[in-house]
Protein backbone atom coordinates (compact mmCIF):
# COMPACT_ATOMS: atom_id res chain seq x y z
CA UNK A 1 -12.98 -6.56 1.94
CA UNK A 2 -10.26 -8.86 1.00
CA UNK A 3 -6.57 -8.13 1.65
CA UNK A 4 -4.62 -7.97 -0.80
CA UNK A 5 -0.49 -9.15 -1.58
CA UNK A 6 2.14 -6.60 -2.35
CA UNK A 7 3.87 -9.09 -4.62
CA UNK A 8 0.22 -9.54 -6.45
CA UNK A 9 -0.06 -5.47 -6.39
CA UNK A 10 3.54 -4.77 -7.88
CA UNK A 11 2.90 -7.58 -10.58
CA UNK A 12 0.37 -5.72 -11.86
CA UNK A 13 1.94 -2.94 -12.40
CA UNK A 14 4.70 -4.15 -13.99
CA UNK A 15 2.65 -5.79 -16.13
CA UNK A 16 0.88 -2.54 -16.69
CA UNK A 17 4.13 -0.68 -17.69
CA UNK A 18 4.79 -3.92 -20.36
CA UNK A 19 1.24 -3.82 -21.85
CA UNK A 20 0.22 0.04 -21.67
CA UNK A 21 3.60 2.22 -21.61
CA UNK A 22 2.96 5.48 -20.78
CA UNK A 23 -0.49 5.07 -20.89
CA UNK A 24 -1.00 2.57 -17.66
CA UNK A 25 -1.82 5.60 -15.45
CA UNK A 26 -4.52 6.42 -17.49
CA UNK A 27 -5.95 2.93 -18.42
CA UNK A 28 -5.92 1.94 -14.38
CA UNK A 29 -7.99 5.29 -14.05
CA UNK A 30 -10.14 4.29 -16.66
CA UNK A 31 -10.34 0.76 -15.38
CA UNK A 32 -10.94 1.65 -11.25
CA UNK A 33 -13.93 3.79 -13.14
CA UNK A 34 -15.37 1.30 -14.97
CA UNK A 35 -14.90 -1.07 -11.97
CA UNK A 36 -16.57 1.51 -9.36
CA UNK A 37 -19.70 2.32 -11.63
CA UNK A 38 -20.64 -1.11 -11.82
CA UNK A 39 -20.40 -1.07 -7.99
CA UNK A 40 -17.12 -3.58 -8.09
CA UNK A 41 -15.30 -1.76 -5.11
CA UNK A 42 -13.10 -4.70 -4.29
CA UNK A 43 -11.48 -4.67 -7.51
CA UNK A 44 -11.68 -1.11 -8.21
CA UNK A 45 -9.60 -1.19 -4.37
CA UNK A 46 -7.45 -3.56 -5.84
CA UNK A 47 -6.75 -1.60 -8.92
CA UNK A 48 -6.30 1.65 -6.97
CA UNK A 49 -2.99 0.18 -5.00
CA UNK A 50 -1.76 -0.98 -7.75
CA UNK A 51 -2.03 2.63 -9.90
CA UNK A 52 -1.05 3.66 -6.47
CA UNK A 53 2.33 2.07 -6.78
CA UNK A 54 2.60 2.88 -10.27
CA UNK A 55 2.55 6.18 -9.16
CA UNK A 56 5.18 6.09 -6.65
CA UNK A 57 7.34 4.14 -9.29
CA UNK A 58 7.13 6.74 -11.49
CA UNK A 59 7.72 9.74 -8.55
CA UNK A 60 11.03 7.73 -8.61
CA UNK A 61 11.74 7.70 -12.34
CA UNK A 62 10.89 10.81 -12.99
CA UNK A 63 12.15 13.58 -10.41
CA UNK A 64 9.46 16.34 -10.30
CA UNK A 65 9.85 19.76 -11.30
CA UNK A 66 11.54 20.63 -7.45
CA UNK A 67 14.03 17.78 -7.85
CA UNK A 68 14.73 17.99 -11.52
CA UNK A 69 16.30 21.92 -11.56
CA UNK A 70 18.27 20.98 -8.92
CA UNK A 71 20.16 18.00 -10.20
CA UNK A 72 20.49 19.57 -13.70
CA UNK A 73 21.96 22.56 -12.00
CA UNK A 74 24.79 20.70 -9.75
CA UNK A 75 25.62 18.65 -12.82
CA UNK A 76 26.24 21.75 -14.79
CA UNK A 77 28.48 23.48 -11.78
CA UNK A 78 30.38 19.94 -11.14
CA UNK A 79 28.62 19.57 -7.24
CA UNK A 80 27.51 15.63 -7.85
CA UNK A 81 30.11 12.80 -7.48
């Protein structure tokens, strides 16, 4: 199994955000499934960081439902700075 870069993982999912939008979740799933049925595991590896970091990209853009609430509610009582 080869080893691969984070620089060569995160520019793949940038340039899954540019080409796909909201959509590169699902077209790495489809893509690490297409990869692992035709018994590709390297790549489908590969693919999985990198929806892997996608993932934890978007954890940061998007504040689940715990965090959300929470921030909407000390905006609306004046708590953040």
């Amino acid at each position: 199994m080869r080893s691969f870069s984070e620089k060569d993982i995160w520019a793949e999912v940038r340039a899954a955000e540019r080409q796909h939008g909201d959509r590169a979740e699902a077209e790495l799933a489809r893509r690490i499934h297409e990869l692992t049925a035709a018994e590709q595991f390297d790549e489908a590896s590969f693919w999985s960081a990198v929806a892997a970091r996608l993932k934890q990209l978007h954890d940061i853009k998007l504040p689940g439902p715990s965090v959300l609430p929470k921030l909407l509610n000390e905006i609306d009582s004046g708590k953040t700075s």
